[in-house]
ModelCIF file with pLDDT and N, C-alpha, C, O atoms, coordinates in Angstrom:
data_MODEL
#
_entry.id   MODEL 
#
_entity.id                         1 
_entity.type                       polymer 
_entity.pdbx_number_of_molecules   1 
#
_entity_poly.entity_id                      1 
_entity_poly.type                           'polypeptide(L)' 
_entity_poly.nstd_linkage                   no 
_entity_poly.nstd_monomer                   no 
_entity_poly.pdbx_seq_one_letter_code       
;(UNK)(UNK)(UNK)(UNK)(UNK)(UNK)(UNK)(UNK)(UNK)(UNK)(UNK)(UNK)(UNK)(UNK)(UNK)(UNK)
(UNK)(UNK)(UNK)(UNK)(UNK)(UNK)(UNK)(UNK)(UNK)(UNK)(UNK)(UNK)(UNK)(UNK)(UNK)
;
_entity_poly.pdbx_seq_one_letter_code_can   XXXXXXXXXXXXXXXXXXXXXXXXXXXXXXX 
_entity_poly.pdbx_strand_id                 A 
#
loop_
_entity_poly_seq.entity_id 
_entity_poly_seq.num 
_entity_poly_seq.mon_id 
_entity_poly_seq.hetero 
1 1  UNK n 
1 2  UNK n 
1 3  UNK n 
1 4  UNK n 
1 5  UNK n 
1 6  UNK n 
1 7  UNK n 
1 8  UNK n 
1 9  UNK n 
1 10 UNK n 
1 11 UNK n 
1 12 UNK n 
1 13 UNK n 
1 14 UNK n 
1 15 UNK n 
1 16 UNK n 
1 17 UNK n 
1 18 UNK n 
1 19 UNK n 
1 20 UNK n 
1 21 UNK n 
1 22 UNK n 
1 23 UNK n 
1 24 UNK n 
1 25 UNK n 
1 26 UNK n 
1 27 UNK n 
1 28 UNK n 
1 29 UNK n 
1 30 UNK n 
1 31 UNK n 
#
_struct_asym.id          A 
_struct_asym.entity_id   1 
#
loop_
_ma_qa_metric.id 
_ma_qa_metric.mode 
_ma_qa_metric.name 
_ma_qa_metric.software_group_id 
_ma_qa_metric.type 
1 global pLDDT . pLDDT 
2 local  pLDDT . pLDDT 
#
_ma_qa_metric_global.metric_id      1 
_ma_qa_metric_global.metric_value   84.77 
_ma_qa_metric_global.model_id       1 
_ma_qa_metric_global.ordinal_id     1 
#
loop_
_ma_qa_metric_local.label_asym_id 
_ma_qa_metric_local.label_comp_id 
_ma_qa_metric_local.label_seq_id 
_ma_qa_metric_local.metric_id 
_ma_qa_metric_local.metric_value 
_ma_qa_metric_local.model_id 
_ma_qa_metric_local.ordinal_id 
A UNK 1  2 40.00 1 1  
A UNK 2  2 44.00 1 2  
A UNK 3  2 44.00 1 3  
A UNK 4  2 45.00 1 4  
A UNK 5  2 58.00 1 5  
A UNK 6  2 80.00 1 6  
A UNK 7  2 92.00 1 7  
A UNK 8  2 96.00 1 8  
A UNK 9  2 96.00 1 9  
A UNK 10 2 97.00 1 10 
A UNK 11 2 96.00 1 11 
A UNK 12 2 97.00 1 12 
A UNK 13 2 98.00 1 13 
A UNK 14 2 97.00 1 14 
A UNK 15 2 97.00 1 15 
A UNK 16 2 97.00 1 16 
A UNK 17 2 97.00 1 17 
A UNK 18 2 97.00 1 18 
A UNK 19 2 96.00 1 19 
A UNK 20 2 96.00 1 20 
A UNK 21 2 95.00 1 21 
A UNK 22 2 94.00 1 22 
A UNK 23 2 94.00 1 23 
A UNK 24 2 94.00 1 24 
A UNK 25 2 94.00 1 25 
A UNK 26 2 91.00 1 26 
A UNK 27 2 85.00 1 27 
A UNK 28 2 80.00 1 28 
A UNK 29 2 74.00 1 29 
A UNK 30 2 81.00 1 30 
A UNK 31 2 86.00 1 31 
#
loop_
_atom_site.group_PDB 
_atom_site.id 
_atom_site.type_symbol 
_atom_site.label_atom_id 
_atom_site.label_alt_id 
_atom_site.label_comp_id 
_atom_site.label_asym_id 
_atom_site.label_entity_id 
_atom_site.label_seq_id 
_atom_site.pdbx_PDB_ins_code 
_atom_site.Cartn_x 
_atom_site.Cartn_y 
_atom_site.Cartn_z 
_atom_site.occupancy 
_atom_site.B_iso_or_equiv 
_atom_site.pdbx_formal_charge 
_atom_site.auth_seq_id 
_atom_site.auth_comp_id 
_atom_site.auth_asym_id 
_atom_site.auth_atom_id 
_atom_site.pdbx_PDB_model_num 
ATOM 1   N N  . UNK A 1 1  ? -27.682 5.061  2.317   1.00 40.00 ? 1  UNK A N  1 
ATOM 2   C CA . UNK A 1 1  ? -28.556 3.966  2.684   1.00 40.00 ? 1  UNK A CA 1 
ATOM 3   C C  . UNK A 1 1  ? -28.083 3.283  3.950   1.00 40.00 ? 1  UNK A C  1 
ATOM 4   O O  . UNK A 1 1  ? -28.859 2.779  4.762   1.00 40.00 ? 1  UNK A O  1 
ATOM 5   N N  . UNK A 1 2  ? -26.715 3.294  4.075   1.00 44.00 ? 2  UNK A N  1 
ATOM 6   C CA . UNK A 1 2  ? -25.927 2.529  5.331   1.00 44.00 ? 2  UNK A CA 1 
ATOM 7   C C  . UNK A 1 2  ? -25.060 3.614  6.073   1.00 44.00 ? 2  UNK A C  1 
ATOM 8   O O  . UNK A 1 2  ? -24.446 4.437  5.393   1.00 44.00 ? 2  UNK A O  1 
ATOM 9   N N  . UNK A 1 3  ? -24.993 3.640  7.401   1.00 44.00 ? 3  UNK A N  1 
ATOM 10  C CA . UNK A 1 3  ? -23.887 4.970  8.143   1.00 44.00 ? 3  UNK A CA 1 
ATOM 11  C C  . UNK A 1 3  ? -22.820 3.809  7.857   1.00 44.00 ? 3  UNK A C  1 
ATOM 12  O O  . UNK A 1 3  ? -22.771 2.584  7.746   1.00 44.00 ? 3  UNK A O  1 
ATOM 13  N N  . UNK A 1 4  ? -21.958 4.990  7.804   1.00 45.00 ? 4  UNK A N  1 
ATOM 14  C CA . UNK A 1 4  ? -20.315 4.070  8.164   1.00 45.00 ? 4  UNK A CA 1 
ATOM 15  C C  . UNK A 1 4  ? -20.067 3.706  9.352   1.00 45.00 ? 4  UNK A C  1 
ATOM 16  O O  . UNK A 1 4  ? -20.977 4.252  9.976   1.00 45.00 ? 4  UNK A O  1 
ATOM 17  N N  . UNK A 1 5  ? -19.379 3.088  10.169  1.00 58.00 ? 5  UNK A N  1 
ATOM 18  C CA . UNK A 1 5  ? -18.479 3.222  11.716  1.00 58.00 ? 5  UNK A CA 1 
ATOM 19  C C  . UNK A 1 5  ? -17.699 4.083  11.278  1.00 58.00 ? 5  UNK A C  1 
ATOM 20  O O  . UNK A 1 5  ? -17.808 5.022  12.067  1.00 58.00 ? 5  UNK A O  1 
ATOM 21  N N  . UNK A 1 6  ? -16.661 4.463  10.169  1.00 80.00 ? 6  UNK A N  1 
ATOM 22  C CA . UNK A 1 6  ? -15.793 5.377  10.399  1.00 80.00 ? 6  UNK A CA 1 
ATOM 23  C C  . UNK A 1 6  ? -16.276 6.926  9.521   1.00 80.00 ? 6  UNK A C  1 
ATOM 24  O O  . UNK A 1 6  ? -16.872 6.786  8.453   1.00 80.00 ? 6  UNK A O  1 
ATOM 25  N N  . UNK A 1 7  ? -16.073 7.912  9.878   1.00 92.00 ? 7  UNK A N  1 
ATOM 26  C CA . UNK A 1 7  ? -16.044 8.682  9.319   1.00 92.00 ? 7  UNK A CA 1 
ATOM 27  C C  . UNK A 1 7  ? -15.487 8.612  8.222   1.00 92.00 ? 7  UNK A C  1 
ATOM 28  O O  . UNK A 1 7  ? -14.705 7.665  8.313   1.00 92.00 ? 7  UNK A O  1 
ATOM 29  N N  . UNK A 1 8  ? -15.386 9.277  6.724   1.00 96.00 ? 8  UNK A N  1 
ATOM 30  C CA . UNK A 1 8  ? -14.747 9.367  5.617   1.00 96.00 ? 8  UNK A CA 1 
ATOM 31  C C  . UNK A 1 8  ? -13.605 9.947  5.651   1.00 96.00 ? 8  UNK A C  1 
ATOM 32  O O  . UNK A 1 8  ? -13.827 11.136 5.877   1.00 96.00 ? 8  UNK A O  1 
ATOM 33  N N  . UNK A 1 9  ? -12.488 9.760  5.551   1.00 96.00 ? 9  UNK A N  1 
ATOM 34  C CA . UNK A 1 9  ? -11.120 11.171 5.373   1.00 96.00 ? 9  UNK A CA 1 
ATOM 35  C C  . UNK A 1 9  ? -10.240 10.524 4.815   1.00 96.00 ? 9  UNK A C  1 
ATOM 36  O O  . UNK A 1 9  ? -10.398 9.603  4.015   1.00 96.00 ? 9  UNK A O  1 
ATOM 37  N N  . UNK A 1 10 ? -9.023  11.079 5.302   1.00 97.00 ? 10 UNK A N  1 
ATOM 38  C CA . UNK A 1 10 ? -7.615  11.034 4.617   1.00 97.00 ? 10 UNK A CA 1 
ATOM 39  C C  . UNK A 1 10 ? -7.461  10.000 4.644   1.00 97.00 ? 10 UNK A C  1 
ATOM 40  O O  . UNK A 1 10 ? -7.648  9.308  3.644   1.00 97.00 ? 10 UNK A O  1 
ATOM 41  N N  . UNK A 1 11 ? -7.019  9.451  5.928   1.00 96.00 ? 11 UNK A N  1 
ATOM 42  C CA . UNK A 1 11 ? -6.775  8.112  5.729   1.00 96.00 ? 11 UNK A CA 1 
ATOM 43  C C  . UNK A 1 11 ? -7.151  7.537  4.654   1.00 96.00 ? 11 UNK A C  1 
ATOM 44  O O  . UNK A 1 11 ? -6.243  7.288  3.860   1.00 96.00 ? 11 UNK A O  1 
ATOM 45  N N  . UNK A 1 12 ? -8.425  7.176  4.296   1.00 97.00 ? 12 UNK A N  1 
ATOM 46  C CA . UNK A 1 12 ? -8.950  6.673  3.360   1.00 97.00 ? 12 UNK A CA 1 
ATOM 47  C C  . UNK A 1 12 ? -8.265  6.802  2.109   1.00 97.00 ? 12 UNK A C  1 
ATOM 48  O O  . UNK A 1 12 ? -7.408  5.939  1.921   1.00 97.00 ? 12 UNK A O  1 
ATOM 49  N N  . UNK A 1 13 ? -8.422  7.683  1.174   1.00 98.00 ? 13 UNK A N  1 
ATOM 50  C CA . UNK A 1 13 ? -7.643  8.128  0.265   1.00 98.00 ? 13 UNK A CA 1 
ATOM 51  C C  . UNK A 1 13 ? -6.126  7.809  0.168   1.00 98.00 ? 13 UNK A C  1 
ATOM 52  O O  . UNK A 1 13 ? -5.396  7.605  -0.802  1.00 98.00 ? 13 UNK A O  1 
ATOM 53  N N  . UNK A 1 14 ? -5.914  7.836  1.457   1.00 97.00 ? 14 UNK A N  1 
ATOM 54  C CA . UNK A 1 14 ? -4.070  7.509  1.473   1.00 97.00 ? 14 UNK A CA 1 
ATOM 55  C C  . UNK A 1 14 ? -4.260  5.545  1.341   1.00 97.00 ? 14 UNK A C  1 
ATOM 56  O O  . UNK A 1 14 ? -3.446  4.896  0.683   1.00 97.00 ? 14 UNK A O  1 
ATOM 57  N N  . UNK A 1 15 ? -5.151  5.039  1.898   1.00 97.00 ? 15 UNK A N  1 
ATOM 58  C CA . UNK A 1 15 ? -5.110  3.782  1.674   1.00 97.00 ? 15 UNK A CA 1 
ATOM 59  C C  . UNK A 1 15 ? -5.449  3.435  0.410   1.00 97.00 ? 15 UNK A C  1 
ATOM 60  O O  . UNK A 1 15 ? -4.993  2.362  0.013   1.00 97.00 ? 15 UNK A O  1 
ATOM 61  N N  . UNK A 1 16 ? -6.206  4.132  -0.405  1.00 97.00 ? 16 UNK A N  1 
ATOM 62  C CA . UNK A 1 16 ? -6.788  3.813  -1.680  1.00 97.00 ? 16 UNK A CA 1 
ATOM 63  C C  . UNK A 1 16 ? -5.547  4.135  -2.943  1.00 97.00 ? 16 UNK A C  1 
ATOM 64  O O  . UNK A 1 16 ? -5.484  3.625  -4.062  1.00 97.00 ? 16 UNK A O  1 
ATOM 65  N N  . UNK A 1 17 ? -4.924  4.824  -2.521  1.00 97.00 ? 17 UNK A N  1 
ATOM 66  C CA . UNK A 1 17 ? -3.709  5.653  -3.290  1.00 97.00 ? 17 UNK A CA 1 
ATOM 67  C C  . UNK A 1 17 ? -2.524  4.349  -3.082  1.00 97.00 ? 17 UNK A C  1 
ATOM 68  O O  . UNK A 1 17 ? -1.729  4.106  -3.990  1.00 97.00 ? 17 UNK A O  1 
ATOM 69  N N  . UNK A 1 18 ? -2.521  3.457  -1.614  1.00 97.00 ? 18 UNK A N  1 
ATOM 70  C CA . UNK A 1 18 ? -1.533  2.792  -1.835  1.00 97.00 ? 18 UNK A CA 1 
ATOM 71  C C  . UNK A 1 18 ? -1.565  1.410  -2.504  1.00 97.00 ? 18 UNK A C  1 
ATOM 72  O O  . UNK A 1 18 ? -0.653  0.695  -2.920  1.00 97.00 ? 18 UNK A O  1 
ATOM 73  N N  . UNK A 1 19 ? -2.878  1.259  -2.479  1.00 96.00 ? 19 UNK A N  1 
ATOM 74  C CA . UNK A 1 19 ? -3.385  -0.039 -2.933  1.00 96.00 ? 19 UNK A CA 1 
ATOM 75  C C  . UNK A 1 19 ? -3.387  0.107  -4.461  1.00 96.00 ? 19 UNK A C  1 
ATOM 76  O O  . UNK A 1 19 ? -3.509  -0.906 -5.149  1.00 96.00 ? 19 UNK A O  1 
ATOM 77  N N  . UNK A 1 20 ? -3.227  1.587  -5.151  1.00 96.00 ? 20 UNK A N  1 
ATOM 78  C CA . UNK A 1 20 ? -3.380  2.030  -6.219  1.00 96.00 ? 20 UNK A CA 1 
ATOM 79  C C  . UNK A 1 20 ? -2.161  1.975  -6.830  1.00 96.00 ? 20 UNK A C  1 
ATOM 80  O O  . UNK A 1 20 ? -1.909  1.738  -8.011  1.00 96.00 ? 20 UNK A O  1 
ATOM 81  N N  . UNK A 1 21 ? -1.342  2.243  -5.816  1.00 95.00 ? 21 UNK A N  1 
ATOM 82  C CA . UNK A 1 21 ? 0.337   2.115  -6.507  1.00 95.00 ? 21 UNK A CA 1 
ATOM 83  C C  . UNK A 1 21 ? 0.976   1.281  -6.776  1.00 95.00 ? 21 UNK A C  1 
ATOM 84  O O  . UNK A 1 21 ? 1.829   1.293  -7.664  1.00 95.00 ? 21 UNK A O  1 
ATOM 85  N N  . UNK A 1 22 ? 0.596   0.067  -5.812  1.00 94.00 ? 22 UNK A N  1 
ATOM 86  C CA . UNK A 1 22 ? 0.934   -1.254 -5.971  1.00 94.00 ? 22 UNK A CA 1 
ATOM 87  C C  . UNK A 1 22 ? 0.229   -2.345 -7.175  1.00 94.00 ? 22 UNK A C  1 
ATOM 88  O O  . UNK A 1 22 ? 0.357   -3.545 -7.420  1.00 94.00 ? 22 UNK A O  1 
ATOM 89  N N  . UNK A 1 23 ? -0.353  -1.522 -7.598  1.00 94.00 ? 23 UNK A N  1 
ATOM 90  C CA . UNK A 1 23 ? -0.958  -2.440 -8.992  1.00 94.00 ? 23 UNK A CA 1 
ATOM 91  C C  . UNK A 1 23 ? -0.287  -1.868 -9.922  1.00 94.00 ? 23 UNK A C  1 
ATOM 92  O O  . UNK A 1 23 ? 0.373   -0.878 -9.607  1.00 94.00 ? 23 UNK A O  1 
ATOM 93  N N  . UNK A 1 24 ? -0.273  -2.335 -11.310 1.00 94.00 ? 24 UNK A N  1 
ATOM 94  C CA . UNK A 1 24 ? 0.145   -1.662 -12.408 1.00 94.00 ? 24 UNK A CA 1 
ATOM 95  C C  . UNK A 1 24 ? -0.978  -0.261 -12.732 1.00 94.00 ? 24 UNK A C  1 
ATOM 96  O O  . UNK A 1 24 ? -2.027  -0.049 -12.124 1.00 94.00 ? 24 UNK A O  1 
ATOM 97  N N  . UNK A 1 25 ? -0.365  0.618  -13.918 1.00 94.00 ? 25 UNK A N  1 
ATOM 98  C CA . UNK A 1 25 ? -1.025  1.493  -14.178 1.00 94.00 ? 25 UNK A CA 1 
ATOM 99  C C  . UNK A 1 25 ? -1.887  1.059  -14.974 1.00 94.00 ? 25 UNK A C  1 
ATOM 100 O O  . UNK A 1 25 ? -1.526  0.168  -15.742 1.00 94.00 ? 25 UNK A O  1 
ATOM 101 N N  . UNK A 1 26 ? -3.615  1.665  -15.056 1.00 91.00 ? 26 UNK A N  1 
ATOM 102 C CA . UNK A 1 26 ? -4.793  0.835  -15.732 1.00 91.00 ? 26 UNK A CA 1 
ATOM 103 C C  . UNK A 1 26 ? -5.242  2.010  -16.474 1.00 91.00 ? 26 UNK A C  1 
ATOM 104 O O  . UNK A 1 26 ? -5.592  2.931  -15.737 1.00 91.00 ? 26 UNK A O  1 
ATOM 105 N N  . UNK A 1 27 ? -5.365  2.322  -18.210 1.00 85.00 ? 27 UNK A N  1 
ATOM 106 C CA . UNK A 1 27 ? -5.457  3.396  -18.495 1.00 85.00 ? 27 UNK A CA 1 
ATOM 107 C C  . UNK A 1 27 ? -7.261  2.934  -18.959 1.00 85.00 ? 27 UNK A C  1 
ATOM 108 O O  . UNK A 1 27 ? -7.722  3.779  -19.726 1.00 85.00 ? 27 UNK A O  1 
ATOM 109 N N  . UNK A 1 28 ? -7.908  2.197  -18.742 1.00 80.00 ? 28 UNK A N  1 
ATOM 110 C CA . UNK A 1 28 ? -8.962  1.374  -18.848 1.00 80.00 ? 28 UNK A CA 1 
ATOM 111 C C  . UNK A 1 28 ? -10.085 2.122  -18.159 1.00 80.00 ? 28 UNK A C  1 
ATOM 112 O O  . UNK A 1 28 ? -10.308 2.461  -16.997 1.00 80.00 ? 28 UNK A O  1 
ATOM 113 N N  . UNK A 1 29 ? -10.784 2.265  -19.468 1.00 74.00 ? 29 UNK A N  1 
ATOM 114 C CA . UNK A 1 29 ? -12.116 2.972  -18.233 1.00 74.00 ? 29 UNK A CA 1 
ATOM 115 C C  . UNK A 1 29 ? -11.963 5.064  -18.634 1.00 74.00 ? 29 UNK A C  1 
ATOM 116 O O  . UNK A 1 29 ? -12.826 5.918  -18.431 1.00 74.00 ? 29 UNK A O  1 
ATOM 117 N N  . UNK A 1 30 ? -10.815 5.211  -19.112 1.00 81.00 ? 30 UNK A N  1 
ATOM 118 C CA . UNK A 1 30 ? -10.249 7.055  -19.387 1.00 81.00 ? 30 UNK A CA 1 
ATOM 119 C C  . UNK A 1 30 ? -10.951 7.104  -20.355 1.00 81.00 ? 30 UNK A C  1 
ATOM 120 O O  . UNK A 1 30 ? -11.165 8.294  -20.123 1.00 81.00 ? 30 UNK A O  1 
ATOM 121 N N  . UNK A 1 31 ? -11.628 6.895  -21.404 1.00 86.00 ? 31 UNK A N  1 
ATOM 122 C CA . UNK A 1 31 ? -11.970 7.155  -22.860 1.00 86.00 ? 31 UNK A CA 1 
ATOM 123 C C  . UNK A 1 31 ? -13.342 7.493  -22.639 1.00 86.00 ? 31 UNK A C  1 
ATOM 124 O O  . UNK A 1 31 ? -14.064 7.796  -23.590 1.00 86.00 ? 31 UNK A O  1 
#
């Protein structure tokens, strides 16, 4: 519905992964 400015990639994922590590583990939402 919306273009990005950035393309999608790694980066991304690597930012989402660190923001992911720094929280506790959430087993919420697996079932």
């Amino acid at each position: 519905e919306q273009s990005r400015q950035k393309s999608f990639g790694y980066d991304d994922v690597v930012r989402r992964a660190k923001e992911l590590g720094e929280q506790p583990f959430d087993s919420e939402g697996l079932v």
